[in-house]
N, C-alpha and C. Protein backbone atom coordinates (compact mmCIF):
# COMPACT_ATOMS: atom_id res chain seq x y z
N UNK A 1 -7.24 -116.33 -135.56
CA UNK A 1 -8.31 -116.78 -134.69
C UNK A 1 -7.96 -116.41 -133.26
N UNK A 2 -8.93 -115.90 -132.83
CA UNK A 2 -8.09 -115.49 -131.24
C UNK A 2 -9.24 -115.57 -130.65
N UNK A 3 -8.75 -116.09 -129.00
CA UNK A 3 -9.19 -116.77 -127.98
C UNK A 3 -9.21 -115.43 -126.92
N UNK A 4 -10.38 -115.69 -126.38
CA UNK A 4 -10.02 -114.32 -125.23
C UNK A 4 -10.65 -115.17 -123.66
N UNK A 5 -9.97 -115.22 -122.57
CA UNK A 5 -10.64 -115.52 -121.66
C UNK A 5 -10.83 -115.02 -120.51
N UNK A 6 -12.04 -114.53 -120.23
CA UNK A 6 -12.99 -113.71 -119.23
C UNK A 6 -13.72 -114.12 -118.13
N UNK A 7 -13.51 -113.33 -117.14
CA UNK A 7 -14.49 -113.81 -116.21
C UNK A 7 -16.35 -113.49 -116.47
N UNK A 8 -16.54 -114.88 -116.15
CA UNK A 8 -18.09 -115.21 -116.34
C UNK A 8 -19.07 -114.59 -115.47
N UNK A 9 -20.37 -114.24 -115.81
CA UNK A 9 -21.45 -113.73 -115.26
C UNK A 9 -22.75 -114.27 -115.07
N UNK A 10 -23.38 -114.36 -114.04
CA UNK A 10 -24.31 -114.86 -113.73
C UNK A 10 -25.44 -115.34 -114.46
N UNK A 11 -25.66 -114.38 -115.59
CA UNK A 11 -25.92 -114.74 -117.34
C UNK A 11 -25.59 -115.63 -117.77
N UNK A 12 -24.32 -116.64 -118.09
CA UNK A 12 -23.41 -117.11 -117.97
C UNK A 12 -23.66 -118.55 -117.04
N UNK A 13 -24.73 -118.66 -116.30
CA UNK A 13 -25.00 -119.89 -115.79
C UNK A 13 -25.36 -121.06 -116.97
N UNK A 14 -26.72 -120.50 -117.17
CA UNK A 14 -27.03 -121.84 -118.35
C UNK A 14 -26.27 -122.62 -119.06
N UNK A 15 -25.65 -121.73 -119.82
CA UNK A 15 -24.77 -122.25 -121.10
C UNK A 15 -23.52 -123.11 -119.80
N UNK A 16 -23.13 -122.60 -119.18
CA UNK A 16 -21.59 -123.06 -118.15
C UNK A 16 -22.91 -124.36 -117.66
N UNK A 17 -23.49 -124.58 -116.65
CA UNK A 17 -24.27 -125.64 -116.71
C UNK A 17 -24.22 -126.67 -117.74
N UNK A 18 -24.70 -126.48 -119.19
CA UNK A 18 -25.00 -127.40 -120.17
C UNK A 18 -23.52 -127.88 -120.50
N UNK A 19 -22.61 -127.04 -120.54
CA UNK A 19 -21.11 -127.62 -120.71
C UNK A 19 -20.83 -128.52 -119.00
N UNK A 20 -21.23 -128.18 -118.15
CA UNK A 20 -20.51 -128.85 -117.11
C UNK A 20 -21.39 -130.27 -116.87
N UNK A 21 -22.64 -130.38 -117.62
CA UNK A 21 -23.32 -131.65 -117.70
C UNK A 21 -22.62 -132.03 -118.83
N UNK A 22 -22.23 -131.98 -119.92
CA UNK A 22 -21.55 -132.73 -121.22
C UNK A 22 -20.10 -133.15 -120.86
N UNK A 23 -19.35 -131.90 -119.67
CA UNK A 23 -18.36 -132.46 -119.15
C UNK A 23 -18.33 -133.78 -117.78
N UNK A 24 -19.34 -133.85 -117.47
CA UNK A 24 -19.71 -134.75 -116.33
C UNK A 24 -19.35 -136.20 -117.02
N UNK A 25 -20.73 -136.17 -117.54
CA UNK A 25 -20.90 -137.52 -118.23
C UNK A 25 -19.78 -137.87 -119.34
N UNK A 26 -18.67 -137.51 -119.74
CA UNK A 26 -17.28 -138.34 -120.28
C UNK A 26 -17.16 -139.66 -119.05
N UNK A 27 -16.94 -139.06 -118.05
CA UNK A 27 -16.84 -140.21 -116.83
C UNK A 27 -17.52 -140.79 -116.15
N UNK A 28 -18.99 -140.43 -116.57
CA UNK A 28 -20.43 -140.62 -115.97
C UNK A 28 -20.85 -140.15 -114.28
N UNK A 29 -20.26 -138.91 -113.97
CA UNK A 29 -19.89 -138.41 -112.95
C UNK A 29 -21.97 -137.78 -112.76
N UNK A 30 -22.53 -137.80 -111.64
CA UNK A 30 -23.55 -137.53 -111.38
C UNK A 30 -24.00 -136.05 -111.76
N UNK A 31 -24.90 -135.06 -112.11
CA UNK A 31 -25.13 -134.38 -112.56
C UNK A 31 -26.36 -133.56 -111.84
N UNK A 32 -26.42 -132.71 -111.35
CA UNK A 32 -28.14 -132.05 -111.01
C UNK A 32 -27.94 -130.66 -110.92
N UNK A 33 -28.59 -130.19 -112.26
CA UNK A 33 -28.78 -129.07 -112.85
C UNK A 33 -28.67 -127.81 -111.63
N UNK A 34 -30.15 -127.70 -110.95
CA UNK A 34 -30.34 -127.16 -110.07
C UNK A 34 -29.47 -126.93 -108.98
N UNK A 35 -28.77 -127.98 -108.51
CA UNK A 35 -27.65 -127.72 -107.65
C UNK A 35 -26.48 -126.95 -108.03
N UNK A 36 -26.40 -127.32 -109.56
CA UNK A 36 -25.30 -126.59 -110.30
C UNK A 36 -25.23 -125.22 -110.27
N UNK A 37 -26.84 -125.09 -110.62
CA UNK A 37 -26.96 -123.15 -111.13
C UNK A 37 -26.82 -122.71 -109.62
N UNK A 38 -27.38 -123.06 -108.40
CA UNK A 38 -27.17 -122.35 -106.76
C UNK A 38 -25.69 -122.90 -107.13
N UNK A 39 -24.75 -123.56 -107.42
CA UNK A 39 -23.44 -123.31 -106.62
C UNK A 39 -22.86 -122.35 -107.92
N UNK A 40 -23.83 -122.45 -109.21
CA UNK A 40 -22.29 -121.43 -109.73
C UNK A 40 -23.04 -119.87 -109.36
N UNK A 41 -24.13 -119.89 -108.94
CA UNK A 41 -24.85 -118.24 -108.62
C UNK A 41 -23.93 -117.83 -106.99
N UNK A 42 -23.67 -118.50 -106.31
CA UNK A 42 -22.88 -118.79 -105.05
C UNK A 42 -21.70 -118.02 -105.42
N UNK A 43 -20.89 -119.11 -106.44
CA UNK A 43 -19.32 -118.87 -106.51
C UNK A 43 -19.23 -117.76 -107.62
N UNK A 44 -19.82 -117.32 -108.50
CA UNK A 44 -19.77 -116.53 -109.49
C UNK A 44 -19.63 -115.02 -108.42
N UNK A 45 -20.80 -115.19 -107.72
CA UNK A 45 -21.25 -113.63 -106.95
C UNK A 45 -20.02 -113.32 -105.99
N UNK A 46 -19.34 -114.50 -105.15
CA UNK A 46 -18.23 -114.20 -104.05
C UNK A 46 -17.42 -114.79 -104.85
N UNK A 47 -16.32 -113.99 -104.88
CA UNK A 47 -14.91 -113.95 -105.37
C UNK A 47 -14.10 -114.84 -103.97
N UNK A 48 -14.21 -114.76 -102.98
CA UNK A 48 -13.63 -115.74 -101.75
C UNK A 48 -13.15 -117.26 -102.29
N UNK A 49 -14.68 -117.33 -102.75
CA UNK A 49 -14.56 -119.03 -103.42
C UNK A 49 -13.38 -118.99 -104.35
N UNK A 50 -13.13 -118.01 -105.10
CA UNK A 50 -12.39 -118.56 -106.29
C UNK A 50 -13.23 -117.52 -107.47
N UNK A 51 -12.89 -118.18 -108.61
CA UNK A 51 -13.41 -117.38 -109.88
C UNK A 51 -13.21 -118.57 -111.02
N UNK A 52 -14.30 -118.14 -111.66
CA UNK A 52 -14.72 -118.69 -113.06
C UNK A 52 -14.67 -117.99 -113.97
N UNK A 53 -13.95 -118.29 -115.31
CA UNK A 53 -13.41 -117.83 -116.53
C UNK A 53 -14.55 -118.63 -117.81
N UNK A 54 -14.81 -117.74 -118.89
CA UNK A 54 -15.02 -118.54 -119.86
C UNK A 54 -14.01 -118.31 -121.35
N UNK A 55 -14.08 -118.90 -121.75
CA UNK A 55 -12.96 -119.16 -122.83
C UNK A 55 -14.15 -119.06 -124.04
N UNK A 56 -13.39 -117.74 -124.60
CA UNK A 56 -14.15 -117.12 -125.98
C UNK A 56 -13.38 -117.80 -127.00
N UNK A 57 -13.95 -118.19 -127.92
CA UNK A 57 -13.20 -118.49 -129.52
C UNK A 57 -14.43 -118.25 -130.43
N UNK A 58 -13.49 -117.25 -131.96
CA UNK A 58 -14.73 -116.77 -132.45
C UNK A 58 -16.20 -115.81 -132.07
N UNK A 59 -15.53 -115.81 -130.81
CA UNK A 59 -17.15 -115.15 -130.39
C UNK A 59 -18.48 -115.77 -129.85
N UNK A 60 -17.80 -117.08 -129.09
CA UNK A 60 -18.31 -118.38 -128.72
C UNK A 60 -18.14 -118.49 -127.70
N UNK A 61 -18.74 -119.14 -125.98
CA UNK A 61 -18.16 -119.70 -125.53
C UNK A 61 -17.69 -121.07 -125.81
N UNK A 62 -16.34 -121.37 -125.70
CA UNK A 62 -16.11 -122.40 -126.16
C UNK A 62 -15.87 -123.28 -124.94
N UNK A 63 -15.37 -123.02 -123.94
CA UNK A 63 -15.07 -123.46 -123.05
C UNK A 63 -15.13 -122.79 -121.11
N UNK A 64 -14.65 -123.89 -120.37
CA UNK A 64 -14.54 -122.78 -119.49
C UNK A 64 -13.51 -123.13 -118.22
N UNK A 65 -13.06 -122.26 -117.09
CA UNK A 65 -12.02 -122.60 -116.14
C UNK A 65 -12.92 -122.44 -114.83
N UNK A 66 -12.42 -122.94 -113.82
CA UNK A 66 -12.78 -122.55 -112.68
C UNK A 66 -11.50 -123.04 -111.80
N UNK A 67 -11.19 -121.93 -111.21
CA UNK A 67 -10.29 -121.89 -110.46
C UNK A 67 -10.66 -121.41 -108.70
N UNK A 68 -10.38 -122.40 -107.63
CA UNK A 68 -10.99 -122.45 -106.66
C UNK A 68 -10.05 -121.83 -105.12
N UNK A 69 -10.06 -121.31 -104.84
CA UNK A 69 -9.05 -121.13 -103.42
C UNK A 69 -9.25 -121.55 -102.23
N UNK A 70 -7.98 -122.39 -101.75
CA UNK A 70 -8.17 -122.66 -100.53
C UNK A 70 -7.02 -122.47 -99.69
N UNK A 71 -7.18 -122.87 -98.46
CA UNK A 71 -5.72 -122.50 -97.51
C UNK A 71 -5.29 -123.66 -97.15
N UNK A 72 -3.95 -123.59 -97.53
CA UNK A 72 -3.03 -124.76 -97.27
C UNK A 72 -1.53 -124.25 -96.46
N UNK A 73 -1.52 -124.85 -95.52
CA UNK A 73 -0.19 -124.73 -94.46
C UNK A 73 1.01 -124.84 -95.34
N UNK A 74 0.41 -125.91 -95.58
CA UNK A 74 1.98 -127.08 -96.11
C UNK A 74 2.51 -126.17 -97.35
N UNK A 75 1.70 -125.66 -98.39
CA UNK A 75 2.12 -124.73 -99.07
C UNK A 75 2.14 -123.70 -98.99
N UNK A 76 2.05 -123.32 -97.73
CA UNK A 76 2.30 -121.37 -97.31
C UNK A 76 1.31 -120.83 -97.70
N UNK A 77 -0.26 -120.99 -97.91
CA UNK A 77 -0.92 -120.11 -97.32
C UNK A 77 -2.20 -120.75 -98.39
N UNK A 78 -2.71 -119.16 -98.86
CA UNK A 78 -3.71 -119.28 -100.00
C UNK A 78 -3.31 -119.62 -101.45
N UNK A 79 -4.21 -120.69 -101.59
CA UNK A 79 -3.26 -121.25 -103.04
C UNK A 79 -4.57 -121.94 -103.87
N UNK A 80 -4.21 -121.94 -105.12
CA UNK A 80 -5.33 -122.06 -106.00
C UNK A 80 -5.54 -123.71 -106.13
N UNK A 81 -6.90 -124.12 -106.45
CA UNK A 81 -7.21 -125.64 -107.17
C UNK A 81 -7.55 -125.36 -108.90
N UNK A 82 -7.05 -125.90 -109.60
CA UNK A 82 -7.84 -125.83 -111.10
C UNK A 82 -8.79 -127.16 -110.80
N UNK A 83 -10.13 -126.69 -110.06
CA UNK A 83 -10.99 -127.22 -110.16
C UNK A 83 -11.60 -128.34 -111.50
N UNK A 84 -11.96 -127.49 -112.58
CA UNK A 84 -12.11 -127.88 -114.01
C UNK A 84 -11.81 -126.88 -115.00
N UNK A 85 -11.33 -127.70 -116.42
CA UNK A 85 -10.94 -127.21 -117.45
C UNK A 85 -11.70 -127.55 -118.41
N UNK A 86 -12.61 -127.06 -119.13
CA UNK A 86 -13.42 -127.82 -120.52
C UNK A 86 -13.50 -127.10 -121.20
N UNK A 87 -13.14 -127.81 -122.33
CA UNK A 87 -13.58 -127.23 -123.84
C UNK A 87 -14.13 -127.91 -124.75
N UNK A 88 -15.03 -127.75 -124.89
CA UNK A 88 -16.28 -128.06 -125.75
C UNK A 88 -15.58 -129.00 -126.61
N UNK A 89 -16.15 -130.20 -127.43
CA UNK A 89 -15.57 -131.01 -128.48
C UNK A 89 -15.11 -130.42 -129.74
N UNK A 90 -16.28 -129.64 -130.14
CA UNK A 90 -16.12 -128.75 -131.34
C UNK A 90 -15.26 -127.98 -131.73
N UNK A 91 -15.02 -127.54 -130.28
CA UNK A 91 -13.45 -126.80 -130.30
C UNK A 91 -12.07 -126.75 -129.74
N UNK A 92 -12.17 -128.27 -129.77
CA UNK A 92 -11.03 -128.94 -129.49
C UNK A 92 -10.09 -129.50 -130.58
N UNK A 93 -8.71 -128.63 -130.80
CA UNK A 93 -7.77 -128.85 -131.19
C UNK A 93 -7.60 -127.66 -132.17
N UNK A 94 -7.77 -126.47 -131.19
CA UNK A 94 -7.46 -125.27 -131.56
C UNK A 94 -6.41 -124.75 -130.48
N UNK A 95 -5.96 -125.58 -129.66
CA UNK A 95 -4.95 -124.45 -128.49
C UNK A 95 -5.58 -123.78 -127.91
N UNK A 96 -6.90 -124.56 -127.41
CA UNK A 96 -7.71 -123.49 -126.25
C UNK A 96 -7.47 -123.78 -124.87
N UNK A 97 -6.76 -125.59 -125.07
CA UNK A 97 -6.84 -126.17 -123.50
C UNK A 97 -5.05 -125.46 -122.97
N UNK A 98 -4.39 -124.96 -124.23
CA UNK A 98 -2.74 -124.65 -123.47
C UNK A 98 -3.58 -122.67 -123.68
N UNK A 99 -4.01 -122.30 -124.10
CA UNK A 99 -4.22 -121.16 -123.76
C UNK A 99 -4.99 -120.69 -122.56
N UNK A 100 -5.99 -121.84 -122.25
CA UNK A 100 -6.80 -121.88 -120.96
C UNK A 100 -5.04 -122.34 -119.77
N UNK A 101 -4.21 -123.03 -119.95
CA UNK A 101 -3.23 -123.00 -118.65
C UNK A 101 -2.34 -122.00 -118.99
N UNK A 102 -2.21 -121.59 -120.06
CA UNK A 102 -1.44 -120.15 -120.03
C UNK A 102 -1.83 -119.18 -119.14
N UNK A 103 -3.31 -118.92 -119.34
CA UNK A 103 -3.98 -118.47 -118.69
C UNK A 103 -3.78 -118.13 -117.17
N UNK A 104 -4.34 -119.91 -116.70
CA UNK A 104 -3.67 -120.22 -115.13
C UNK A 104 -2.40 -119.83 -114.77
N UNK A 105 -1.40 -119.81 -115.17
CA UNK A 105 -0.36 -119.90 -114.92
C UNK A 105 0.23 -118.92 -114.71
N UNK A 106 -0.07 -117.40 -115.64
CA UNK A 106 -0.41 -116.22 -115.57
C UNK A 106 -1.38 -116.00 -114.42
N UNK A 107 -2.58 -116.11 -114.54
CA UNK A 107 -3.27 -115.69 -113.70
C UNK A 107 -2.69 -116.01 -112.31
N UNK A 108 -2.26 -117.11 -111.82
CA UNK A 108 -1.48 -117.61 -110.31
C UNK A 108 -0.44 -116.89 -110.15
N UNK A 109 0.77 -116.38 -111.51
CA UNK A 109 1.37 -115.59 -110.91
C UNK A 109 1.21 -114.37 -110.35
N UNK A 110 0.18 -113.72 -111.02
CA UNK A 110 0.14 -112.48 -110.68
C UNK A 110 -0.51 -112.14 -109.78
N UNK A 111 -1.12 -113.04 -109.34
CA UNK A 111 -2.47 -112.82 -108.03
C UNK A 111 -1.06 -113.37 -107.03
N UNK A 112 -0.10 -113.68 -106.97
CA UNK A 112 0.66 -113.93 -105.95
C UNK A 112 0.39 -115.51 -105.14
N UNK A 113 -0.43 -116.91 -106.23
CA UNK A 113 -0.71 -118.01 -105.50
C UNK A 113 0.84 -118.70 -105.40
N UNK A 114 1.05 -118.90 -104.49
CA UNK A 114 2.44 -119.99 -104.68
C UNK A 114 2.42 -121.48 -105.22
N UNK A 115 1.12 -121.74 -105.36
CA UNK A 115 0.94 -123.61 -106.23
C UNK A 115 -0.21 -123.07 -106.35
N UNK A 116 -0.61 -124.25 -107.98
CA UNK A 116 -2.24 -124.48 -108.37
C UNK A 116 -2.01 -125.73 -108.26
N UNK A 117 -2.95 -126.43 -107.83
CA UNK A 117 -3.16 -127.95 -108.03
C UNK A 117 -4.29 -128.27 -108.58
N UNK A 118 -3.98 -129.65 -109.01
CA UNK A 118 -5.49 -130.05 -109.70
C UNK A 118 -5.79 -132.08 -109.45
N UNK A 119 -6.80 -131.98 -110.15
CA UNK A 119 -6.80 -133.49 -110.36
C UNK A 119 -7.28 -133.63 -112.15
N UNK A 120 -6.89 -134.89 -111.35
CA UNK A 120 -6.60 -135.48 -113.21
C UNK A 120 -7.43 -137.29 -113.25
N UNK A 121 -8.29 -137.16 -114.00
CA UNK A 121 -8.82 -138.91 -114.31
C UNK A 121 -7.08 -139.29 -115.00
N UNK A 122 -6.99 -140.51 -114.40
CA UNK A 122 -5.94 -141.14 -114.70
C UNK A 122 -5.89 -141.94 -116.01
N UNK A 123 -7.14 -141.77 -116.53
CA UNK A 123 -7.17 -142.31 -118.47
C UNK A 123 -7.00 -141.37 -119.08
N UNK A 124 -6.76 -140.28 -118.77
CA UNK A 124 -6.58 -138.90 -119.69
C UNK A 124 -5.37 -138.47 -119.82
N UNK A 125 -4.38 -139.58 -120.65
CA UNK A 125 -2.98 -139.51 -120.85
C UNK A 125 -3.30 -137.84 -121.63
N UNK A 126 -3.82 -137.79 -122.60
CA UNK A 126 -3.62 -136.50 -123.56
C UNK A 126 -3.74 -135.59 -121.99
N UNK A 127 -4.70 -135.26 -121.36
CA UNK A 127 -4.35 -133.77 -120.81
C UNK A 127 -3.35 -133.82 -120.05
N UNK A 128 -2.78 -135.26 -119.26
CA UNK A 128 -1.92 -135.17 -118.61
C UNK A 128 -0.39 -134.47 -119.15
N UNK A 129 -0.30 -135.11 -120.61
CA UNK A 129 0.72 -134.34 -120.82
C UNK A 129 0.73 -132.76 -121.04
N UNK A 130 -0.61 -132.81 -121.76
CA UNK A 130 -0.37 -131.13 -121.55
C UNK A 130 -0.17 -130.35 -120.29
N UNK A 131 -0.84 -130.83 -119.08
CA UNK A 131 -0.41 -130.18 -117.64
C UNK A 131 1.02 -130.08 -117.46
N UNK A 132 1.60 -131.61 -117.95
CA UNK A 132 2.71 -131.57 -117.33
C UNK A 132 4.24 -130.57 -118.26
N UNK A 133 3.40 -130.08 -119.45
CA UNK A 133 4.04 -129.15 -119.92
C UNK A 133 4.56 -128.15 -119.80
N UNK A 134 2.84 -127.48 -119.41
CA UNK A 134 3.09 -126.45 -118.62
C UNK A 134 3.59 -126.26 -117.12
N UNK A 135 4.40 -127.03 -116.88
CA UNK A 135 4.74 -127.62 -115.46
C UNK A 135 4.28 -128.66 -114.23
N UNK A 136 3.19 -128.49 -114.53
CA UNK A 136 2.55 -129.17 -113.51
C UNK A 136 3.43 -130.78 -113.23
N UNK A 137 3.57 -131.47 -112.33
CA UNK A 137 4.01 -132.62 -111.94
C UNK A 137 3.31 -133.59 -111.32
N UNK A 138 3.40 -134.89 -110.44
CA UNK A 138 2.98 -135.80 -110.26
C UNK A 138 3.44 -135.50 -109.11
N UNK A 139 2.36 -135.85 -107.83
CA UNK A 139 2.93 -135.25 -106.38
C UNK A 139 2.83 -136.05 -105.73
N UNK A 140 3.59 -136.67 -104.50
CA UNK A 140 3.97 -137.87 -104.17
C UNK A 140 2.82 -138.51 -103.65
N UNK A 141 1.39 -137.48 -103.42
CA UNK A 141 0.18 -138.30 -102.74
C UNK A 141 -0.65 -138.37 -103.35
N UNK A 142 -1.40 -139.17 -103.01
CA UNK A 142 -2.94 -139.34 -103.73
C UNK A 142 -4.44 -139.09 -103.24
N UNK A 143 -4.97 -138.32 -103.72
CA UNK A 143 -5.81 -137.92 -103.37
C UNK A 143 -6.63 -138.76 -102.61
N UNK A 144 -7.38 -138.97 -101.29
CA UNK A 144 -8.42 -139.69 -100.99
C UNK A 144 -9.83 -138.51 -101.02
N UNK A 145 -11.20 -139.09 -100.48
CA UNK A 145 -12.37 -138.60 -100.62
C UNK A 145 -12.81 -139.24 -99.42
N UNK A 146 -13.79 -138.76 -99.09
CA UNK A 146 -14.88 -138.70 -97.81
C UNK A 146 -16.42 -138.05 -98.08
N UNK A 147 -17.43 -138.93 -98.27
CA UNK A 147 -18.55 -138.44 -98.96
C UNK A 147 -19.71 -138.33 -97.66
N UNK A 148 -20.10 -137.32 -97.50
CA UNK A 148 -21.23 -137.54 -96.17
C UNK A 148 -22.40 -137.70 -96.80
C-alpha cells in the first residue's frame, strides 16, 4: 500500500475544505467555507505563505499537511509552522500521520528550515506522542492568542 504526498492544487480546494470542516469540528473550532476556499486559493497560488501537501493512499486523498512560514529571530530566521495535519478517519491507522511527519521532517531539512513548530490540543495524548517521536518536544512557553 503506498502513500504518496504532493503538493495540492487549486482543484484541490473543495475536497481540502470538506476535510478541514470535519477536522474543525473534533474541537468544535468555527468553520466558514467561503473564507476557507479565498485563504486556501491565496496560500495554494503564493508559495511565500508556505505550502500545502495532500496525502495520497490508494489513490485517495486521504489526508492533508499545511506547512506555513514565518520569520523568527529567536530561531535564526525563516522557519516553518506545521500549521495542520489530518487524516481522514477512514484512513487512520495506516502510518499516514508518521509518513505525513516523515514527510515534514524531510521536507524542513532540505528546504534548509532550522525548527518546525506546531500546536497541539492538549487532549490529544495519541498525536502527541507521535510528534514527540519524531522529535518534536515540549517548549518551555505557551502559546497565548489575541483575537481582533
Amino acid at each position: 500500500m503506498e502513500c504518496d504526498i504532493i503538493a495540492t492544487e487549486v482543484s484541490d480546494i473543495s475536497e481540502l475544505c470538506m476535510m478541514m470542516r470535519d477536522f474543525y469540528a473534533i474541537d468544535e473550532y468555527p468553520f466558514d467555507e467561503s473564507l476557507t476556499t479565498a485563504n486556501f486559493e491565496k496560500f495554494i497560488q503564493n508559495d511565500t505563505y508556505g505550502e500545502c501537501f495532500k496525502i495520497i493512499f490508494e489513490e485517495q486523498i486521504a489526508g492533508y499537511i499545511i506547512l506555513a512560514k514565518y520569520f523568527s529571530f529567536e530561531f535564526g530566521g525563516e522557519i516553518l509552522f506545521l500549521d495542520e495535519l489530518y487524516v481522514k478517519p477512514e484512513f487512520q491507522g495506516k502510518s499516514l500521520g508518521r509518513k505525513a511527519l516523515e514527510f515534514v521532517k524531510n521536507y524542513s531539512a532540505e528546504k534548509k528550515f532550522p525548527v518546525v513548530l506546531l500546536e497541539i490540543e492538549n487532549h490529544n495524548e495519541k498525536a502527541k506522542k507521535l510528534y514527540e517521536h519524531y522529535g518534536f518536544q515540549n517548549h518551555k512557553r505557551s502559546l497565548m492568542i489575541l483575537k481582533n
